[in-house]
C-alpha atoms as a PDB file:
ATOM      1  CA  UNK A   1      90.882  57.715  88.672  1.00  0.00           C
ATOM      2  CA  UNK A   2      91.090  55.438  85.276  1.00  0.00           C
ATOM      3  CA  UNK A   3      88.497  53.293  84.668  1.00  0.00           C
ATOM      4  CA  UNK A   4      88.784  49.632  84.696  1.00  0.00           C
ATOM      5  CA  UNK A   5      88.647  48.216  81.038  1.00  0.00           C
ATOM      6  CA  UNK A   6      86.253  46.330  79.990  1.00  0.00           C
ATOM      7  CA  UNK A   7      86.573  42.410  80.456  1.00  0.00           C
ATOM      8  CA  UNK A   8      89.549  43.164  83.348  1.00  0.00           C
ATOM      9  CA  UNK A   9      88.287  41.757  86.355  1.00  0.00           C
ATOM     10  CA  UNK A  10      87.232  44.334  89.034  1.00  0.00           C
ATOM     11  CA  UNK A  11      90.381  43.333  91.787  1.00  0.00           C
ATOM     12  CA  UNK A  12      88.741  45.769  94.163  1.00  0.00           C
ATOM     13  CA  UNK A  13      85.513  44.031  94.428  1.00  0.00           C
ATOM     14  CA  UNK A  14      86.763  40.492  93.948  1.00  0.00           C
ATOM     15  CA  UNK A  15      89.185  41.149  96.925  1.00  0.00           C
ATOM     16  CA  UNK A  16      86.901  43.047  99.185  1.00  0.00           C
ATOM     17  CA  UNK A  17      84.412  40.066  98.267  1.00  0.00           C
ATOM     18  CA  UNK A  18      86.815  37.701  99.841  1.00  0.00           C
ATOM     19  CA  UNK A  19      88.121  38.787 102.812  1.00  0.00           C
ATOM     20  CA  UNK A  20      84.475  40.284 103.639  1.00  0.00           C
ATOM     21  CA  UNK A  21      83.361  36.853 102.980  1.00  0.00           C
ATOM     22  CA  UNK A  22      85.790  35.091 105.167  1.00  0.00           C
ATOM     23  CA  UNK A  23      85.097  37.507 108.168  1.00  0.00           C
ATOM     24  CA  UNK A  24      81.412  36.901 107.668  1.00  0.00           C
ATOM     25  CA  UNK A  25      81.586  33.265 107.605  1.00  0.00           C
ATOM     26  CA  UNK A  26      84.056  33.610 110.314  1.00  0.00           C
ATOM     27  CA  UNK A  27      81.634  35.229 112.593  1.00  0.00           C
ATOM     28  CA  UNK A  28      78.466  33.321 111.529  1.00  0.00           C
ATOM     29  CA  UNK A  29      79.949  30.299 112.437  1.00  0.00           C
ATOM     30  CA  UNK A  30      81.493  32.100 115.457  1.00  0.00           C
ATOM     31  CA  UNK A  31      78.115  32.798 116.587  1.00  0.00           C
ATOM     32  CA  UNK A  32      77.009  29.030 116.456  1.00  0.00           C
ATOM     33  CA  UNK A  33      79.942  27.193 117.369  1.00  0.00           C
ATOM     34  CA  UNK A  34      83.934  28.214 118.442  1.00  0.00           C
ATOM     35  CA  UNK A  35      86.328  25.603 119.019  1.00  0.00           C
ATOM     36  CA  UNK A  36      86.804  25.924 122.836  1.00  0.00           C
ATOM     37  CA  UNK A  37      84.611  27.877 125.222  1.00  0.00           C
ATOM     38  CA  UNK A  38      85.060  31.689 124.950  1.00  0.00           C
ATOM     39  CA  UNK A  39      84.696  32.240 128.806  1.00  0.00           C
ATOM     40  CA  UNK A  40      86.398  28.703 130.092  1.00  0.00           C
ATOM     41  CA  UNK A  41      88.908  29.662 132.236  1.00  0.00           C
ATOM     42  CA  UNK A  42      92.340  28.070 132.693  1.00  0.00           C
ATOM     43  CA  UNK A  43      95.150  29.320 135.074  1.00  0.00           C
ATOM     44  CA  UNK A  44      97.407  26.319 133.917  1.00  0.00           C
ATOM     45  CA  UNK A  45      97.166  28.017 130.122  1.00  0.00           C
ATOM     46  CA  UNK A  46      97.515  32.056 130.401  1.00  0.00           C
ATOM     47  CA  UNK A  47      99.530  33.505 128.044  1.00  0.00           C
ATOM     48  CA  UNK A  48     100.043  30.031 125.753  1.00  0.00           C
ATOM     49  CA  UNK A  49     101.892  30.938 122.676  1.00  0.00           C
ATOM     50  CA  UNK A  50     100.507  30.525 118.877  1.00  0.00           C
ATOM     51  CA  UNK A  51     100.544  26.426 118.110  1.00  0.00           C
ATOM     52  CA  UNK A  52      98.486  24.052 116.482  1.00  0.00           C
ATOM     53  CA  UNK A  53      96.321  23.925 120.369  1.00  0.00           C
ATOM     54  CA  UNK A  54      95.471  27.256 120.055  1.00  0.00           C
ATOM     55  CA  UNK A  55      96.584  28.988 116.591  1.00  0.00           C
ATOM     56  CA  UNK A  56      96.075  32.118 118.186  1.00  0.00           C
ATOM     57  CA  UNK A  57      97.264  31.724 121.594  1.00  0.00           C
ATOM     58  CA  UNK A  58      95.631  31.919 124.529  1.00  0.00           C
ATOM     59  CA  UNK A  59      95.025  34.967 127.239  1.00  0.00           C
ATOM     60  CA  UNK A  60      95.463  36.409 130.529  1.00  0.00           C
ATOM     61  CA  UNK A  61      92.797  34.259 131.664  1.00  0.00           C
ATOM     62  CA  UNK A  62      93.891  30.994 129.354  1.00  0.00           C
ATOM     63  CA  UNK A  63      90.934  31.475 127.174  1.00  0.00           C
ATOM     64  CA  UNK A  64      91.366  30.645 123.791  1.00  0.00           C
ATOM     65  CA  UNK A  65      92.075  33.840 121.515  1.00  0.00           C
ATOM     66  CA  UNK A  66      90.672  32.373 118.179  1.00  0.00           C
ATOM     67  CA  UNK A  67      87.831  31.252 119.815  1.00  0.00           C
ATOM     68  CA  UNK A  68      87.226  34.937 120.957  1.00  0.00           C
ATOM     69  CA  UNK A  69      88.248  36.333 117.677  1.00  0.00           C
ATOM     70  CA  UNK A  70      85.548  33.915 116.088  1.00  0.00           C
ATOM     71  CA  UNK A  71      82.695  35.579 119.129  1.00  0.00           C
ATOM     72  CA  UNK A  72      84.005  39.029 118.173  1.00  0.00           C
ATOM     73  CA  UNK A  73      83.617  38.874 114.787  1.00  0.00           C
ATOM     74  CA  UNK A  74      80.026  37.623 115.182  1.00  0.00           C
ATOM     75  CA  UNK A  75      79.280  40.410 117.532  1.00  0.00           C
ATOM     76  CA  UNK A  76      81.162  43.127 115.309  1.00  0.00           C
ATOM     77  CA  UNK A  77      79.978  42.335 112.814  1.00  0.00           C
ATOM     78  CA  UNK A  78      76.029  41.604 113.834  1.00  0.00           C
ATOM     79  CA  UNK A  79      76.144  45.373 115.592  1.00  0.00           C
ATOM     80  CA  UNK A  80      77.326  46.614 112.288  1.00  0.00           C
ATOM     81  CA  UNK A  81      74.624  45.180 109.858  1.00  0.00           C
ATOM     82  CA  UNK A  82      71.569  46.212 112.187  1.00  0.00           C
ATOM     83  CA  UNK A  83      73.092  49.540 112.786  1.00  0.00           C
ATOM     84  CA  UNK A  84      73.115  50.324 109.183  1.00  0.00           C
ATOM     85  CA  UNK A  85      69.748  48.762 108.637  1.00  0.00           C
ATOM     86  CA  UNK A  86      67.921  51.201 111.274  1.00  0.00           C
ATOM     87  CA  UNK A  87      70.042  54.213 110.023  1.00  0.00           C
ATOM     88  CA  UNK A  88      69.746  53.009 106.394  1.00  0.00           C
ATOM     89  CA  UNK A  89      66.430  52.335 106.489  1.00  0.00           C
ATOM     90  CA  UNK A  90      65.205  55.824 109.054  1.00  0.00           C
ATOM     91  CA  UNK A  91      67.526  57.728 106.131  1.00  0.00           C
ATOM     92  CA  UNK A  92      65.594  56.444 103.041  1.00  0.00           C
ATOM     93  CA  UNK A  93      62.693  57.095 104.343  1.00  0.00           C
ATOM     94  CA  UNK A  94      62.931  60.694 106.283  1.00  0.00           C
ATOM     95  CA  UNK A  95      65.517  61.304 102.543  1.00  0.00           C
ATOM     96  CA  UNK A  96      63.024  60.382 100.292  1.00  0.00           C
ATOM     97  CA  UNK A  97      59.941  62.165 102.137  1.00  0.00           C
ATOM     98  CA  UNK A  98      62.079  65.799 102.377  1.00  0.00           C
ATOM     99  CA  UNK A  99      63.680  65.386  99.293  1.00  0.00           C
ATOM    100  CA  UNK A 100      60.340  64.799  97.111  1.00  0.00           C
ATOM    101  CA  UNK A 101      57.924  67.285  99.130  1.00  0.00           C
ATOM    102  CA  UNK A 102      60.044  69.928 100.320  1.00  0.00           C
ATOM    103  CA  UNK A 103      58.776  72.483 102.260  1.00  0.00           C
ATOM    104  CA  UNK A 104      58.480  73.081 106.459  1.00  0.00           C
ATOM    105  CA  UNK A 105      59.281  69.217 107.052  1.00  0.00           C
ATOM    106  CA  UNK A 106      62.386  69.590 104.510  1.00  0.00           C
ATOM    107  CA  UNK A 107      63.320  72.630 107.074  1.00  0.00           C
ATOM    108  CA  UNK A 108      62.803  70.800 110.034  1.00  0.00           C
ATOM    109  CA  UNK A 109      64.487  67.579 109.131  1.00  0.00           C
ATOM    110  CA  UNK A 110      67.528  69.288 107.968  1.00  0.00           C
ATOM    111  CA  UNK A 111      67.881  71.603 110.819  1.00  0.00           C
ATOM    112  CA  UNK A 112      68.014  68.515 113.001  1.00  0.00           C
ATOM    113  CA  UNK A 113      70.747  66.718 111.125  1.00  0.00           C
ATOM    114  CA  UNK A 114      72.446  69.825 110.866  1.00  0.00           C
ATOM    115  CA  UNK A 115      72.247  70.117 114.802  1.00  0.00           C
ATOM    116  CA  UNK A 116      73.576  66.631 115.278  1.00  0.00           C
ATOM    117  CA  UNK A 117      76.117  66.743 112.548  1.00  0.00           C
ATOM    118  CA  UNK A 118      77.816  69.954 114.283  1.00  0.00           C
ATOM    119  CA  UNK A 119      78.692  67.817 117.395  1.00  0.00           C
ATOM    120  CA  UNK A 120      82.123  65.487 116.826  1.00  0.00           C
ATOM    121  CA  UNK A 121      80.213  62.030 116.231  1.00  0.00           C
ATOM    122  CA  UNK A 122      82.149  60.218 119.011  1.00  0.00           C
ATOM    123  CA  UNK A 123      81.303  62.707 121.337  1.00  0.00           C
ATOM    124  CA  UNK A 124      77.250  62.899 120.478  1.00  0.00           C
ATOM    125  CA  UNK A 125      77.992  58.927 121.125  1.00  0.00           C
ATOM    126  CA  UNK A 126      79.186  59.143 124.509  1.00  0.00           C
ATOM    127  CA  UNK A 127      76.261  61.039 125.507  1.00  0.00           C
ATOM    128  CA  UNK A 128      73.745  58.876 123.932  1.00  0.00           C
ATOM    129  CA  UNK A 129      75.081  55.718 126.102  1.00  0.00           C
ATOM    130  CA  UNK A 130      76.099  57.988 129.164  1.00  0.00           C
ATOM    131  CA  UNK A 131      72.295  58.382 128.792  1.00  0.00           C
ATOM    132  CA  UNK A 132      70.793  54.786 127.702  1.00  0.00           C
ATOM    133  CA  UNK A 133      73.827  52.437 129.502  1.00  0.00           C
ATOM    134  CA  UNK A 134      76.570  49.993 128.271  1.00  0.00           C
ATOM    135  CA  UNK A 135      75.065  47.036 126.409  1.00  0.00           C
ATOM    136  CA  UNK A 136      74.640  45.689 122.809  1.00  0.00           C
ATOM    137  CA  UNK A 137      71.225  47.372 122.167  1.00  0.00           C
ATOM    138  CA  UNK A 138      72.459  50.634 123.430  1.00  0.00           C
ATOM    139  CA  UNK A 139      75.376  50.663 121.254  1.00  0.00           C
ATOM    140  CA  UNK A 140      72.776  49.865 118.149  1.00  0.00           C
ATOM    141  CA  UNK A 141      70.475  52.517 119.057  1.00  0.00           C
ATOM    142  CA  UNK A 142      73.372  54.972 119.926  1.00  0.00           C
ATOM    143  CA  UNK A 143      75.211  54.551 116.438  1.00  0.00           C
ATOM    144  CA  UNK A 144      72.393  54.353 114.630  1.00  0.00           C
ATOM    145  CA  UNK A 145      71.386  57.969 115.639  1.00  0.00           C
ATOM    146  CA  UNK A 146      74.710  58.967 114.705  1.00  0.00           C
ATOM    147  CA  UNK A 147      74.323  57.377 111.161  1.00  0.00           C
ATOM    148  CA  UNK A 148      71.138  58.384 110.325  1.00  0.00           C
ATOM    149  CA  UNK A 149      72.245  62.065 109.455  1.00  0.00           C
ATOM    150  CA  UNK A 150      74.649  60.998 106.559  1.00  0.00           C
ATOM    151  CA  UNK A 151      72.290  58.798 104.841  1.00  0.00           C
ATOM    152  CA  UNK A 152      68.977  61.752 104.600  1.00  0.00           C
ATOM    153  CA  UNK A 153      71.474  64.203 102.932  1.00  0.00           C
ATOM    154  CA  UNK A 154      72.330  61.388 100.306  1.00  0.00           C
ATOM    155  CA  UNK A 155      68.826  60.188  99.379  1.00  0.00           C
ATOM    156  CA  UNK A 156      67.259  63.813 100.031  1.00  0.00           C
ATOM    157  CA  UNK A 157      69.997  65.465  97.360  1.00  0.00           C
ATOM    158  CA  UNK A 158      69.262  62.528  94.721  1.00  0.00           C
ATOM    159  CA  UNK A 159      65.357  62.633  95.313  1.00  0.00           C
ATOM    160  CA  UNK A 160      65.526  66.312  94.619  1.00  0.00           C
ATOM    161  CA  UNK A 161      67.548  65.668  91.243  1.00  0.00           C
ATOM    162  CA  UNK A 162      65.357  62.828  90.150  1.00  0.00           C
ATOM    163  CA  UNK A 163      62.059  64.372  91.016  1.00  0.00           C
ATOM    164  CA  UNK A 164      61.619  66.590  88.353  1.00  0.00           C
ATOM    165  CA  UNK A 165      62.975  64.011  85.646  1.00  0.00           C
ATOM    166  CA  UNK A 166      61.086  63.608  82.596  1.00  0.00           C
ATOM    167  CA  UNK A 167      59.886  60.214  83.098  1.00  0.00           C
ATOM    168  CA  UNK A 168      58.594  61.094  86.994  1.00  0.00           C
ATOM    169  CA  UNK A 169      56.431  64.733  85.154  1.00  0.00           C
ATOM    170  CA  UNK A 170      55.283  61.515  82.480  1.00  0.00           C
ATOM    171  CA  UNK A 171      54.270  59.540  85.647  1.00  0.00           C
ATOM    172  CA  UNK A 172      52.424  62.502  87.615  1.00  0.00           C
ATOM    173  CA  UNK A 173      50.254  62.884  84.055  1.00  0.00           C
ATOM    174  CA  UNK A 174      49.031  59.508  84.465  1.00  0.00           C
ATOM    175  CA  UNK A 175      48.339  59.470  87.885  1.00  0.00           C
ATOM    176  CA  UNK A 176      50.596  57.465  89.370  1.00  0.00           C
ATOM    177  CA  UNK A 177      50.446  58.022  92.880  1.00  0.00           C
ATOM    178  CA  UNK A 178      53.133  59.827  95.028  1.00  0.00           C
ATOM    179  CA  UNK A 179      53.738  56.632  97.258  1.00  0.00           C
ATOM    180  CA  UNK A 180      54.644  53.904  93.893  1.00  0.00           C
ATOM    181  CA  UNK A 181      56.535  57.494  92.367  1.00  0.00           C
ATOM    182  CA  UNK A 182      58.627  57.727  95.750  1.00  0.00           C
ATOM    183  CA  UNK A 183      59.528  53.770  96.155  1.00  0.00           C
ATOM    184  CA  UNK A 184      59.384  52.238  92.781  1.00  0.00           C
ATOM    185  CA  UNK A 185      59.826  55.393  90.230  1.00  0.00           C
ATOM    186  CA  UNK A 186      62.616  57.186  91.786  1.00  0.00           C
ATOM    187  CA  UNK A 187      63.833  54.793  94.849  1.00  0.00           C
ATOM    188  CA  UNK A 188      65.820  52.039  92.620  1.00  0.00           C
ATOM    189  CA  UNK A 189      67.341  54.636  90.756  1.00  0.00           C
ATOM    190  CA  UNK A 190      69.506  56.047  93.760  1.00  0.00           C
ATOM    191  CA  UNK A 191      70.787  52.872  95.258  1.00  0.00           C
ATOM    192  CA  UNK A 192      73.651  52.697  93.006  1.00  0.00           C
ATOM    193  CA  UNK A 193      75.071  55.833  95.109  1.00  0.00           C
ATOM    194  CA  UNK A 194      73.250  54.401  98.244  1.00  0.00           C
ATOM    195  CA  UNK A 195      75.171  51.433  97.763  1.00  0.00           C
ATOM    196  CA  UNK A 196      78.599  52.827  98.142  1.00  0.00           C
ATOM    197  CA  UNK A 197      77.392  55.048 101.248  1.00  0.00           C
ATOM    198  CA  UNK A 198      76.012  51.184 102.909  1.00  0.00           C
ATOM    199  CA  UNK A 199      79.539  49.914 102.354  1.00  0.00           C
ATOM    200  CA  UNK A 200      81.294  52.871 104.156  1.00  0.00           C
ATOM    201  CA  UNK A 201      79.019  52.554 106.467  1.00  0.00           C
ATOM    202  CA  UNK A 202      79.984  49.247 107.776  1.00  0.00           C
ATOM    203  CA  UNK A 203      83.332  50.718 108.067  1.00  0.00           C
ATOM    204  CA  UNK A 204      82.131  53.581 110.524  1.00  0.00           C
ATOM    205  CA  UNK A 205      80.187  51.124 112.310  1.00  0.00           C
ATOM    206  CA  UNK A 206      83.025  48.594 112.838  1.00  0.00           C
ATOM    207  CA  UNK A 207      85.446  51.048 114.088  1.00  0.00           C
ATOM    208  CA  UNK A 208      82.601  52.896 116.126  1.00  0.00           C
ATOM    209  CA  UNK A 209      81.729  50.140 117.749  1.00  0.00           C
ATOM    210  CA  UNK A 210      85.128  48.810 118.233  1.00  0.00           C
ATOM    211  CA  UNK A 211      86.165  52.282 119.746  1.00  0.00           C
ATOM    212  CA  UNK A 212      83.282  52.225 122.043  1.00  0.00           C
ATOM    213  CA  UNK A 213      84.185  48.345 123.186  1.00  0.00           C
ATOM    214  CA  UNK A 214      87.862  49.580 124.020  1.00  0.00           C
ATOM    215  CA  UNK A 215      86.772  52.429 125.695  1.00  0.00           C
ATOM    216  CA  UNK A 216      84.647  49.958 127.843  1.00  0.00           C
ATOM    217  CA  UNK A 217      81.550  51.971 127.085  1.00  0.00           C
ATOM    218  CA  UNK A 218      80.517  49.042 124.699  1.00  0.00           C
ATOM    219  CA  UNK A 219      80.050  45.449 124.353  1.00  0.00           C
ATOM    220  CA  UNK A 220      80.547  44.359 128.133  1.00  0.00           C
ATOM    221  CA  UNK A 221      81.879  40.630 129.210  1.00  0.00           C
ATOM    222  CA  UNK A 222      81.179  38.335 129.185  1.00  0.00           C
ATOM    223  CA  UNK A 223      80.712  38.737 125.557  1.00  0.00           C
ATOM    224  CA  UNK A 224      83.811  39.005 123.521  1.00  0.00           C
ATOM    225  CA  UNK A 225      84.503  42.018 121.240  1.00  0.00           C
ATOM    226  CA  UNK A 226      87.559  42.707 118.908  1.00  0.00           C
ATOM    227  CA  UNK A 227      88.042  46.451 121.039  1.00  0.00           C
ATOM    228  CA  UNK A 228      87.720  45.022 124.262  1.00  0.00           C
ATOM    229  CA  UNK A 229      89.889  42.328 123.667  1.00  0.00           C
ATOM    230  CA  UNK A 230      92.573  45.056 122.084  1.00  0.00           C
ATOM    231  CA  UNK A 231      92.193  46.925 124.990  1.00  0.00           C
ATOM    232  CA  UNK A 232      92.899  44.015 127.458  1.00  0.00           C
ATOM    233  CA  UNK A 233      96.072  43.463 125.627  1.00  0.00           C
ATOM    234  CA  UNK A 234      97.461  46.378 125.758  1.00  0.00           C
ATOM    235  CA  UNK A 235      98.902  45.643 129.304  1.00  0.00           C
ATOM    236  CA  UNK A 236     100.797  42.408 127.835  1.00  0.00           C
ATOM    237  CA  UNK A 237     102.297  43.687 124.695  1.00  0.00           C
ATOM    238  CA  UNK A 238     105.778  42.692 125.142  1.00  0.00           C
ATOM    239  CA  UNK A 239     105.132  39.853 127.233  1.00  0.00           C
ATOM    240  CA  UNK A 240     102.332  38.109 124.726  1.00  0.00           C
ATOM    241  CA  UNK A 241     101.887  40.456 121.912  1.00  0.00           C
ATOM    242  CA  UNK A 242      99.783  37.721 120.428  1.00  0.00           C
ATOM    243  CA  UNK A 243      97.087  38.847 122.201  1.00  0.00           C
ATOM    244  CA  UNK A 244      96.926  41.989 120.815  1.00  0.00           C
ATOM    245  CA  UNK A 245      98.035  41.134 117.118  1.00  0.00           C
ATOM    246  CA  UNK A 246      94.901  38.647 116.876  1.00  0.00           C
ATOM    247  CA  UNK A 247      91.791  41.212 117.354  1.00  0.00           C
ATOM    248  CA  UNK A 248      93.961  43.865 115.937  1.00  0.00           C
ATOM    249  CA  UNK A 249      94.907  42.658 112.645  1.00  0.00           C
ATOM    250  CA  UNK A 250      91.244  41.005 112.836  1.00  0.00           C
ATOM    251  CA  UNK A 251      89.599  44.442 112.586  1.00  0.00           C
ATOM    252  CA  UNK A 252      92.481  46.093 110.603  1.00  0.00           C
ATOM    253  CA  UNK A 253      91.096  42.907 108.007  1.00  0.00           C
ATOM    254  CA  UNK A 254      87.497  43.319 108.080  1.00  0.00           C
ATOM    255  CA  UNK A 255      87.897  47.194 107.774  1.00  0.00           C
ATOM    256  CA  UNK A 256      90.076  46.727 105.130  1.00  0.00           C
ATOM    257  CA  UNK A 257      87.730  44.213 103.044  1.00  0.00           C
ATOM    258  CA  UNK A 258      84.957  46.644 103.134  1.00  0.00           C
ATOM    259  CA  UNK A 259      87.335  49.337 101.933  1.00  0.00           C
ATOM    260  CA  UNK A 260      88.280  47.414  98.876  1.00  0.00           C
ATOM    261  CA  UNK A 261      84.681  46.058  98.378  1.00  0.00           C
ATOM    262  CA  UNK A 262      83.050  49.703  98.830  1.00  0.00           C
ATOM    263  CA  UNK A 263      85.849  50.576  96.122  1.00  0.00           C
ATOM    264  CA  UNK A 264      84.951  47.898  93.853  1.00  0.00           C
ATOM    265  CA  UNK A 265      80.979  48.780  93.989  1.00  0.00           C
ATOM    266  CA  UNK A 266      82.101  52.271  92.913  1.00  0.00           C
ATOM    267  CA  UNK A 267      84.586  51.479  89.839  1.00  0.00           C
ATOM    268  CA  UNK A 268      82.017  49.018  88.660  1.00  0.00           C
ATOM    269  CA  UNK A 269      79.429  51.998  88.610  1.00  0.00           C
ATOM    270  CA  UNK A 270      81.863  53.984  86.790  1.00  0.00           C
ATOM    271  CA  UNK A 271      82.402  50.692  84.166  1.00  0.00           C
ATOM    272  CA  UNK A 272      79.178  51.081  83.501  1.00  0.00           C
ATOM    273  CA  UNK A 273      78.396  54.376  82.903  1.00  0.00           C
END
């Protein structure tokens, strides 16, 4: 791909900034406050049209859709940013150990992520919660098990490039300890590749966890989730096909924002080198 040229705006990462943005603030606020109660119940309003009442509509049950949208997004997005924390943070750390030292742990690590990489990940998934349960913290844990393969073969493969780097031999000389070499010396160096992986893996987690949720294997009522609510709607797409458009498009938005964003991170790393 071309590079951008210098002093052009980056329209990847400005874009992906903004509609990652507005689903963030979306389900922030979602998590504080929605306009009308997410599990209020109203025969007299199933299956209200779009208006200026309810922009989305309202379901089966005459709860509000945008008010769901709003819970989902919280949820989807909150699942998302702690499953890439644990996996982020357990693959830094069990990267950076093999990747620097080598040896029998190197062998036993990477045996393990090989095992767990040769099963199809949505299928490792649906044994992990077959095992743990349905639930919010299940899904976490379950995902972030998944995850955690992907990031130790990124930072193991850029702590064995950097480790024998002129400036880390210089630091060995002076006795700089292994610990500051592995975390200040050669850590910031990698996250501009980490970076990019973090960003893709919001994407993964999204539609993981939105799979899972329409599956009914995840995020169980009364909570609202963006799958569960697709999944609901499928029954009532010619009859209200507002109710499916409104999670749909919500994910197919937030997917799509971390796409561009993840994009953006990676041309402007290719700017600058």
């Amino acid at each position: 791909m071309k590079k951008e040229k210098k002093g052009k705006w980056n329209k990847y990462l400005v874009a992906g900034l903004l509609m990652t943005g507005l689903a963030v603030v979306l389900g922030i606020v979602g998590f504080f406050w929605t306009p009308y109660s997410t599990t209020a119940m109203s025969a007299a309003e199933k299956f209200n049209p779009p208006s200026l009442r309810h922009i989305f509509g309202t379901d089966n049950f005459g709860r509000d859709i945008f008010s769901r949208v709003m819970q989902g997004c919280s949820t989807t997005i909150l699942i998302s940013t702690l499953v890439v924390l644990v996996s982020g943070t357990a693959g830094i750390l069990l990267g950076a150990i093999t990747g620097y030292f080598g040896g029998i742990l190197d062998e036993i690590v990477m045996r393990i992520t090989d095992a767990v990489n040769g099963f199809p990940s949505i299928l490792l998934t649906l044994v992990i919660i077959s095992l743990l349960g349905t639930g919010k913290q299940n899904v976490i844990i379950s995902l972030s098990i998944v995850f955690i393969p992907s990031y130790v073969r990124i930072v193991r493969s850029e702590f064995i490039r950097l480790r024998d780097a002129d400036y880390i031999k210089r630091a060995r000389l002076m006795g700089v300890s292994r610990v500051r070499i592995l975390f200040v010396h050669i850590l910031p160096n990698i996250f501009s590749v980490f970076w990019v992986s973090v960003m893709i893996g919001f994407n993964n987690a999204i539609l993981a966890e939105s799979g899972m949720s329409y599956l009914g294997i995840g995020v169980q009522p009364p909570d609202a989730s963006l799958g569960k609510m697709l999944s609901d709607a499928q029954g009532y797409l010619q009859s209200a096909p507002w109710y499916a458009l409104a999670p749909g498009l919500t994910i197919v938005w937030i997917v799509l924002g971390f796409s561009l964003f993840s994009e953006g991170i990676r041309r402007s790393q290719d700017d600058k080198n």
